[in-house]
C-alpha atoms as a PDB file:
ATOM      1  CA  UNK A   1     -70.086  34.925  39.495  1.00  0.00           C
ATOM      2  CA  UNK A   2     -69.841  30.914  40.440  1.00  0.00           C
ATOM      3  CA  UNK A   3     -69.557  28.655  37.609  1.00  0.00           C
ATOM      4  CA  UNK A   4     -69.573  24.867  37.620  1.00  0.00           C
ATOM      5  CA  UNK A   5     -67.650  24.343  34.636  1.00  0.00           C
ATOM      6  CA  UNK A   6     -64.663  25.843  32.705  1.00  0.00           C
ATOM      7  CA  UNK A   7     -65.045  28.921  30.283  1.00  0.00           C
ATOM      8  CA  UNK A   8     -62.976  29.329  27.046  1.00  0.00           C
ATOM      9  CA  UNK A   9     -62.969  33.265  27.645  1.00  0.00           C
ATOM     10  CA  UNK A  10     -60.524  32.280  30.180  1.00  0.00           C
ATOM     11  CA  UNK A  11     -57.136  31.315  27.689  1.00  0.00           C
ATOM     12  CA  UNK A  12     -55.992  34.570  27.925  1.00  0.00           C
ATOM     13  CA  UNK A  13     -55.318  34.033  31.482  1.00  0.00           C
ATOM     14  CA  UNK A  14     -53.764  30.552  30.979  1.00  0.00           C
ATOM     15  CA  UNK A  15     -51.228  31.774  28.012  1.00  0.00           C
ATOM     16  CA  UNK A  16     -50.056  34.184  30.531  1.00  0.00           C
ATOM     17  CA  UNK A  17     -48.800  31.598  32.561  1.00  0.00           C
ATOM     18  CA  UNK A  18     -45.248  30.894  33.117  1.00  0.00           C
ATOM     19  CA  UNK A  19     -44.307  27.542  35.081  1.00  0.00           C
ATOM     20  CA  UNK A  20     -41.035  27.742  37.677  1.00  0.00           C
ATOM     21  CA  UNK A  21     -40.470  32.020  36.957  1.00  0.00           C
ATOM     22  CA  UNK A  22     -39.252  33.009  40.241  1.00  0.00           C
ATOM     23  CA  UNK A  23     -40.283  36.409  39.906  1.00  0.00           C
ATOM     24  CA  UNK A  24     -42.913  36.191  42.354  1.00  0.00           C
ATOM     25  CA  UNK A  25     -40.932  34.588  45.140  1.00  0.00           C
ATOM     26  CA  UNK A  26     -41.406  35.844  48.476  1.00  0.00           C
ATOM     27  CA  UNK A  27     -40.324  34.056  52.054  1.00  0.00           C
ATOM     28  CA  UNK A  28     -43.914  32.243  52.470  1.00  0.00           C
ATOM     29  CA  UNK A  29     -42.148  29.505  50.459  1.00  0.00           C
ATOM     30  CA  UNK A  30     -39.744  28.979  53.700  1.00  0.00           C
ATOM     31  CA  UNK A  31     -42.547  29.419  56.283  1.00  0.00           C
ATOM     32  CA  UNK A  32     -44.943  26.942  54.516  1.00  0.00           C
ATOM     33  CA  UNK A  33     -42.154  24.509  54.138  1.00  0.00           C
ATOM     34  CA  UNK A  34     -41.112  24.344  57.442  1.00  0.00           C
ATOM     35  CA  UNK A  35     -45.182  23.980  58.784  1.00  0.00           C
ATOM     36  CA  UNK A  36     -44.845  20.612  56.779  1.00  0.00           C
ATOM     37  CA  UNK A  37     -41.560  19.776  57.889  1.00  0.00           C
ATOM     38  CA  UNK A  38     -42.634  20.392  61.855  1.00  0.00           C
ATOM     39  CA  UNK A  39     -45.869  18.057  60.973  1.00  0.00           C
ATOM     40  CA  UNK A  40     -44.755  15.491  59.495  1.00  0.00           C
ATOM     41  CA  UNK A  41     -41.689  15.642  62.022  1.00  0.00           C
ATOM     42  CA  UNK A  42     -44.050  15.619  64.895  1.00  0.00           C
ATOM     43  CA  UNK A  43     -45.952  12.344  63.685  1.00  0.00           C
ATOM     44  CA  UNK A  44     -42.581  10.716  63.289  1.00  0.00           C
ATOM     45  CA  UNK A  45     -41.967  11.322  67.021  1.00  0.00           C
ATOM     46  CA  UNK A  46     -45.519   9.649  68.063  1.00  0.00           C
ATOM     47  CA  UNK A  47     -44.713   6.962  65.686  1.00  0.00           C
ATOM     48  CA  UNK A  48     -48.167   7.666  64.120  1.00  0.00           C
ATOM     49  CA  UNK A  49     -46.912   5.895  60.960  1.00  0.00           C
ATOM     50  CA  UNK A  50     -50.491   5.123  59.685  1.00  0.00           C
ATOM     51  CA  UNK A  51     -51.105   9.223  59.629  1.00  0.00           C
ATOM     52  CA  UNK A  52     -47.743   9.169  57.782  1.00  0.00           C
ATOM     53  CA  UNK A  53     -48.670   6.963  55.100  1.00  0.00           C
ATOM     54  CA  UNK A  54     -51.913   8.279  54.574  1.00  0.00           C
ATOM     55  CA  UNK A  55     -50.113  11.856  53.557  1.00  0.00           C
ATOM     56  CA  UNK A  56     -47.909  10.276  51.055  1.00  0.00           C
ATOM     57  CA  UNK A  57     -50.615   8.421  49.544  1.00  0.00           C
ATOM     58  CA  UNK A  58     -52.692  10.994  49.012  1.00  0.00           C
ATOM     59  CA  UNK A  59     -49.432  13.246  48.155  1.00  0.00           C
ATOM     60  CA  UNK A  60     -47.845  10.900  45.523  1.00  0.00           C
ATOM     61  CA  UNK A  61     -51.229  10.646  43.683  1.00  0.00           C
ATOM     62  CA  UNK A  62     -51.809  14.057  43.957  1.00  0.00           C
ATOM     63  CA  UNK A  63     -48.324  14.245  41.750  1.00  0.00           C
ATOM     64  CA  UNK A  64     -49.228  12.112  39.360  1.00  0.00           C
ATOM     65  CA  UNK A  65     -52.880  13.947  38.059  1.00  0.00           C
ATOM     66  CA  UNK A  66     -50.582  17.036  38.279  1.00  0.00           C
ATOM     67  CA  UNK A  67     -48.425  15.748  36.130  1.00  0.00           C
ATOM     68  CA  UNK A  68     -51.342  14.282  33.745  1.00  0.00           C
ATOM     69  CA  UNK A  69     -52.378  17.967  33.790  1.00  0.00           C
ATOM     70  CA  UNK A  70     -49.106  19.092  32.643  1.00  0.00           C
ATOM     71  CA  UNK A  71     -49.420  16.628  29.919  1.00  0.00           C
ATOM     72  CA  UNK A  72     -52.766  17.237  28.668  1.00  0.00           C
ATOM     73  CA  UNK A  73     -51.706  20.909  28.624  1.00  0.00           C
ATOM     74  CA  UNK A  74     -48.892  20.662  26.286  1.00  0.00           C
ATOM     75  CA  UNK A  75     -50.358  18.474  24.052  1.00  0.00           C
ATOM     76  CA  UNK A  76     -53.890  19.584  23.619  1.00  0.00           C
ATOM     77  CA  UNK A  77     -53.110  23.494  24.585  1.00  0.00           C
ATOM     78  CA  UNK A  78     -54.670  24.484  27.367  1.00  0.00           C
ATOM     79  CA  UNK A  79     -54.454  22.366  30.838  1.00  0.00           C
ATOM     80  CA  UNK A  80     -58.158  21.236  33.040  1.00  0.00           C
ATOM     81  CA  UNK A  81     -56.559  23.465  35.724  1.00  0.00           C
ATOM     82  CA  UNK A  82     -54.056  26.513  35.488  1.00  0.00           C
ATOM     83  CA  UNK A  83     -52.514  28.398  38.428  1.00  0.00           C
ATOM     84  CA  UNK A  84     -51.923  32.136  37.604  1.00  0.00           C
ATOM     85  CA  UNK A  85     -48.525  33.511  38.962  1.00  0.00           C
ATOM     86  CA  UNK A  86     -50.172  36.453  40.431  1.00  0.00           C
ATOM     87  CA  UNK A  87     -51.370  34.435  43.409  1.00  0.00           C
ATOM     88  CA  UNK A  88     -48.806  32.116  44.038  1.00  0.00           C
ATOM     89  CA  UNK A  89     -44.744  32.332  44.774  1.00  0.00           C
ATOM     90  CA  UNK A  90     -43.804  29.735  42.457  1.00  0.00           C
ATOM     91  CA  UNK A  91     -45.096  27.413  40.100  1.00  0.00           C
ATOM     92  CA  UNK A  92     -44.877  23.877  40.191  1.00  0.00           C
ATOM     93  CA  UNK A  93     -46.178  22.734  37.363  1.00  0.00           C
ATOM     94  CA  UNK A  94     -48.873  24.535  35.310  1.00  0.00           C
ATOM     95  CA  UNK A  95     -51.538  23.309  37.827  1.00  0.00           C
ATOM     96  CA  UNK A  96     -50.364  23.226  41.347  1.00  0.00           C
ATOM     97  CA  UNK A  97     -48.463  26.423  43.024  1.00  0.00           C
ATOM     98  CA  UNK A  98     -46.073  25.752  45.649  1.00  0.00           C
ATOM     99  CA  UNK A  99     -48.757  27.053  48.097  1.00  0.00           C
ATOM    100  CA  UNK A 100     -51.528  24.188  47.061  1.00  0.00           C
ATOM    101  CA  UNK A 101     -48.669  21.699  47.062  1.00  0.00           C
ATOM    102  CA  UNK A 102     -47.525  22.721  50.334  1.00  0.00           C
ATOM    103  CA  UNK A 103     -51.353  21.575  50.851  1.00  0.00           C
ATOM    104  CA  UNK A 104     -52.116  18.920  49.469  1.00  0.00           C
ATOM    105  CA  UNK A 105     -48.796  17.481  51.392  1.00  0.00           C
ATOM    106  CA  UNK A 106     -50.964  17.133  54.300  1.00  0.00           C
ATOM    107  CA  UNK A 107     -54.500  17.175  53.084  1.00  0.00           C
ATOM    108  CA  UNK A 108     -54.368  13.377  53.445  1.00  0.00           C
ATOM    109  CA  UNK A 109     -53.236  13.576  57.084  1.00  0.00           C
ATOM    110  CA  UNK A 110     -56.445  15.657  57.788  1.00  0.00           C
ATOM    111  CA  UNK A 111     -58.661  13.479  56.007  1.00  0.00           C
ATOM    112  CA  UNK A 112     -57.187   9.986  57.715  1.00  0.00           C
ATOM    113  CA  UNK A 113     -57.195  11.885  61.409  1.00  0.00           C
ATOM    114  CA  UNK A 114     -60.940  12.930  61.146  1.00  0.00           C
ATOM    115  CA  UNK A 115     -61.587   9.457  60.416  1.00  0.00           C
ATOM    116  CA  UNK A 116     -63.407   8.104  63.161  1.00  0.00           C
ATOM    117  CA  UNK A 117     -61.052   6.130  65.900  1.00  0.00           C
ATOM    118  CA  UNK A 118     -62.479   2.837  64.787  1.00  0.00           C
ATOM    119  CA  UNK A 119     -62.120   3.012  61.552  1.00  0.00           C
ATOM    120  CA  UNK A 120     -64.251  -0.495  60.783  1.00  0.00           C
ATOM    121  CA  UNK A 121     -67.031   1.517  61.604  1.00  0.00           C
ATOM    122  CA  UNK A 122     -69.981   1.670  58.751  1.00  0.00           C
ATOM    123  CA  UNK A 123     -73.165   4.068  58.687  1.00  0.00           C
ATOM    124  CA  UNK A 124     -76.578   3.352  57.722  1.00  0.00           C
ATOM    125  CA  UNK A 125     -75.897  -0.372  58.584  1.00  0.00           C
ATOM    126  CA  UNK A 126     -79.288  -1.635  59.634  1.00  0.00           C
ATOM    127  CA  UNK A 127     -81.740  -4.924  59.808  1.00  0.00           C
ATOM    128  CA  UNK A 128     -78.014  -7.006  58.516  1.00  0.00           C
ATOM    129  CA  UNK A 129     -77.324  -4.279  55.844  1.00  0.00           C
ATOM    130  CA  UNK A 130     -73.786  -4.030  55.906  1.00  0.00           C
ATOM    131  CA  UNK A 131     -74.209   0.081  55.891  1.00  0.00           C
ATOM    132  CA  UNK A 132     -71.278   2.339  53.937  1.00  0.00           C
ATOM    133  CA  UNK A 133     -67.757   2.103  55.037  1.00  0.00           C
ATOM    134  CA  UNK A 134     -66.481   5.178  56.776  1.00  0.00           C
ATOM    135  CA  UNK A 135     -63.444   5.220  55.103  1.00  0.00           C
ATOM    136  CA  UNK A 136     -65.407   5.697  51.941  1.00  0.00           C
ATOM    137  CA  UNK A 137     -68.058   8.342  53.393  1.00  0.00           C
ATOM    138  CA  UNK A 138     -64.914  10.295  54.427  1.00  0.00           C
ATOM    139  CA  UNK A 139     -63.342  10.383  51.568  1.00  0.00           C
ATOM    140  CA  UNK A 140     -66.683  11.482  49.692  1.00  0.00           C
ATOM    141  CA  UNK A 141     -67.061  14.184  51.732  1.00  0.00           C
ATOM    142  CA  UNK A 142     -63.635  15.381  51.703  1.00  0.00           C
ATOM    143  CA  UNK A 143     -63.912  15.277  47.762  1.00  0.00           C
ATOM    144  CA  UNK A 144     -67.295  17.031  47.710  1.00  0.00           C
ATOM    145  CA  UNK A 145     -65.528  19.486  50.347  1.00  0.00           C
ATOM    146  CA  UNK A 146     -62.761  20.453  47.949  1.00  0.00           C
ATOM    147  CA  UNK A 147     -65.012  20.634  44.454  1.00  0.00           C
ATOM    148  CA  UNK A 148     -67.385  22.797  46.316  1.00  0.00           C
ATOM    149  CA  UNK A 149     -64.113  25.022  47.330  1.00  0.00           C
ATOM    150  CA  UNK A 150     -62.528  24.867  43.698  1.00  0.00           C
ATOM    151  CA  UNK A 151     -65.684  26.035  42.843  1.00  0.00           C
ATOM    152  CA  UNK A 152     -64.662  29.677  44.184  1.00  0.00           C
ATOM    153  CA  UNK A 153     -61.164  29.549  43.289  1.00  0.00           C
ATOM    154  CA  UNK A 154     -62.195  29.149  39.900  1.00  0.00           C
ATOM    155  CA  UNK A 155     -64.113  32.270  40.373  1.00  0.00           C
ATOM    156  CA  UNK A 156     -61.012  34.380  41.469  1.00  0.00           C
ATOM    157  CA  UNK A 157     -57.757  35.258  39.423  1.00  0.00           C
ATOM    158  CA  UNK A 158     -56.002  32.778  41.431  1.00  0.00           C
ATOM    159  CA  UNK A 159     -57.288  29.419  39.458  1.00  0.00           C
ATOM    160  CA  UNK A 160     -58.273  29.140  35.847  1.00  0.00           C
ATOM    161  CA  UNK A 161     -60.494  26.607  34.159  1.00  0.00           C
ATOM    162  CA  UNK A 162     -60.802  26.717  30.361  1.00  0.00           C
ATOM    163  CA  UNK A 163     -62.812  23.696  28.821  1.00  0.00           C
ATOM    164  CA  UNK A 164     -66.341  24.123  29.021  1.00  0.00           C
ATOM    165  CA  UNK A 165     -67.093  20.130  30.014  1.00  0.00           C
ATOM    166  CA  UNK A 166     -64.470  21.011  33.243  1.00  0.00           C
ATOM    167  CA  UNK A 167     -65.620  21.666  36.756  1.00  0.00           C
ATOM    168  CA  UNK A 168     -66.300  21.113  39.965  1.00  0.00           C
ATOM    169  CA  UNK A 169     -68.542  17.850  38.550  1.00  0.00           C
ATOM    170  CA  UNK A 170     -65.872  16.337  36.951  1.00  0.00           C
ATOM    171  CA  UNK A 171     -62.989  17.099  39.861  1.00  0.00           C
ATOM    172  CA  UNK A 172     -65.223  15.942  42.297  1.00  0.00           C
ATOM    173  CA  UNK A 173     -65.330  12.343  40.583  1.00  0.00           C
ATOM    174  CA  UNK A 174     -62.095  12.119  39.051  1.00  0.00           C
ATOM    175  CA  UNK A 175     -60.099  13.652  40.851  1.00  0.00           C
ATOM    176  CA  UNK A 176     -60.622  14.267  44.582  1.00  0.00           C
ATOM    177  CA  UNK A 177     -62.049  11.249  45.288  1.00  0.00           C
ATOM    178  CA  UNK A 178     -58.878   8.935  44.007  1.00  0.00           C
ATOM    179  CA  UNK A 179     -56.793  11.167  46.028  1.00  0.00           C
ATOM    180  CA  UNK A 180     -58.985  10.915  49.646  1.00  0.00           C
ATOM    181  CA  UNK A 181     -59.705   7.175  48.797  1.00  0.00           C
ATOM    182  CA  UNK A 182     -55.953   6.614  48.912  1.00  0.00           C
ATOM    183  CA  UNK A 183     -55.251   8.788  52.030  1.00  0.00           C
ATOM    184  CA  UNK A 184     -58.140   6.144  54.017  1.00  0.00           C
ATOM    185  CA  UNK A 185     -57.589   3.159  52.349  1.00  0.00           C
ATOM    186  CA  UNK A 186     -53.784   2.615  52.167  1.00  0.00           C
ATOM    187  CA  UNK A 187     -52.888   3.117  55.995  1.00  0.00           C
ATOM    188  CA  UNK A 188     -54.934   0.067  56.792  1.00  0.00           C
ATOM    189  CA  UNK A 189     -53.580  -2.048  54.043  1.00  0.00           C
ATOM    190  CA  UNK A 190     -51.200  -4.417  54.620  1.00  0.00           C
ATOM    191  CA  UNK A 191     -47.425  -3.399  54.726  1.00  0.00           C
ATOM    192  CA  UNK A 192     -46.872  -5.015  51.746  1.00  0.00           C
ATOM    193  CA  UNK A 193     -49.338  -3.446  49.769  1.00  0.00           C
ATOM    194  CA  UNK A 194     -48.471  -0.542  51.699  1.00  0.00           C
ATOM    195  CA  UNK A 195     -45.104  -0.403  50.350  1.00  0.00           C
ATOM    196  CA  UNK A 196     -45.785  -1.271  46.806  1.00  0.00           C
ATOM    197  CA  UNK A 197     -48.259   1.336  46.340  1.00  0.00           C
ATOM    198  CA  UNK A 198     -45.648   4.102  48.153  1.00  0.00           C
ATOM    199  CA  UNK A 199     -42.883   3.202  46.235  1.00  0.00           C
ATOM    200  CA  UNK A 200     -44.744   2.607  43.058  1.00  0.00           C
ATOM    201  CA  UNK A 201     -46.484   6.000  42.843  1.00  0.00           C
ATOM    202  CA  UNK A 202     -43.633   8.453  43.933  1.00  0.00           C
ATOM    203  CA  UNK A 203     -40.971   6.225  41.600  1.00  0.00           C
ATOM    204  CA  UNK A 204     -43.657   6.540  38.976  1.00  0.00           C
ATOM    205  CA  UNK A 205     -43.895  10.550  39.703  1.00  0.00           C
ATOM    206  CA  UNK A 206     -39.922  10.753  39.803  1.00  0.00           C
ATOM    207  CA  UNK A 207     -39.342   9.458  36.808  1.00  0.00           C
ATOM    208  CA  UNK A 208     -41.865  11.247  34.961  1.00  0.00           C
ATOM    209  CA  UNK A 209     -40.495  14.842  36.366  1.00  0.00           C
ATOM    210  CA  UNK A 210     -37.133  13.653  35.567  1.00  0.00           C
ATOM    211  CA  UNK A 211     -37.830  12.600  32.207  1.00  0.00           C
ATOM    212  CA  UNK A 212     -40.765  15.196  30.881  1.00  0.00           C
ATOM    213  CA  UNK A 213     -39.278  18.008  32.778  1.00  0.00           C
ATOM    214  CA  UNK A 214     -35.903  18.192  30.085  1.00  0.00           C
ATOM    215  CA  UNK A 215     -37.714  17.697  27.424  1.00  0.00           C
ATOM    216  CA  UNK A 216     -39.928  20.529  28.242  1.00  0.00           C
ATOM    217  CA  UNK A 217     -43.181  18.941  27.834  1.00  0.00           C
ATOM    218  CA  UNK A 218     -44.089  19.881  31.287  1.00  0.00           C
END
């Protein structure tokens, strides 16, 4: 059965959990590696830099909320999303498998290419309204796209959510829209914001793994 929100029924699942146990490696790991490797590769050749940029935007946030999640899991117990190990080859972090990573790598590639060509564009402009950016109706629907998704793969083994004020509500405003907002926004910026936001976010997401990652708190 769908649910919208999280279910406390379900911290059996999440203590079960163990983060980076290679048990459950298999050669996908490889193959989905090199599918991101051969994309990214292949924008580098057509110089599409902006579709570049938009994928580490989105990517690099995407790290840090994962890493918030691993946070909020050691301290308060249980995290807002788990991964079980059944489904996935290896474990990340206690909310992103190497499978959704592997995903969310290039999520914000998709999201900036189905943009439309001129991206200035705005709908529902009419009698001098300016209308809504498409940039920002993209990454709406991309966001309401994913919740409506994590909505079944909370339903299955494969993703767990235990706190009953967690869900798709929640993820949708939180969290997916920050990460498509970044994916359309930052490729259009200028190069100097550009930069600063790129370099910020993945330092930022370095250092954290490098520091909370010893210590064992994630």
């Amino acid at each position: 059965m769908f649910k919208l929100f999280g279910d406390p029924a379900n911290k059996a699942a999440a203590d079960a959990v163990l983060v980076r146990d290679p048990s459950n490696f298999n050669w996908t790991f490889i193959t989905l590696l090199a599918f991101v490797f051969y994309i990214y590769w292949t924008e580098v050749r057509n110089k599409n830099y902006k579709v570049i940029v938009a994928g580490f935007a989105l990517y690099s946030v995407h790290w840090f909320y994962e890493i918030m999640n691993a946070i909020i899991c050691h301290f308060s117990g249980y995290a807002l999303w788990t991964v079980s190990n059944a489904s996935s080859s290896f474990i990340l972090l206690i909310g992103v498998s190497w499978e959704l990573s592997m995903m969310f790598s290039i999520a914000g590639i998709i999201s900036f290419k189905m943009l439309p060509d001129d991206r200035t564009k705005r709908y529902f402009a009419k009698d001098g309204k300016k209308g809504i950016s498409c940039k920002l109706t993209g990454a709406i629907g991309m966001a309401l796209l994913f919740s409506v998704f994590e909505i079944f793969l909370a339903w299955t083994p494969a993703f767990i959510w235990v706190y009953k004020w967690w869900g798709a509500i929640p993820v949708f405003i939180t969290t997916y829209i920050p990460f498509f907002l970044a994916s359309n926004y930052v490729p259009d910026a200028s190069p100097k914001f550009q930069k600063y936001f790129l370099c910020g976010m993945i330092g930022l997401d370095v250092l954290l793994l490098a520091v909370l990652i010893p210590l064992g708190i994630i």
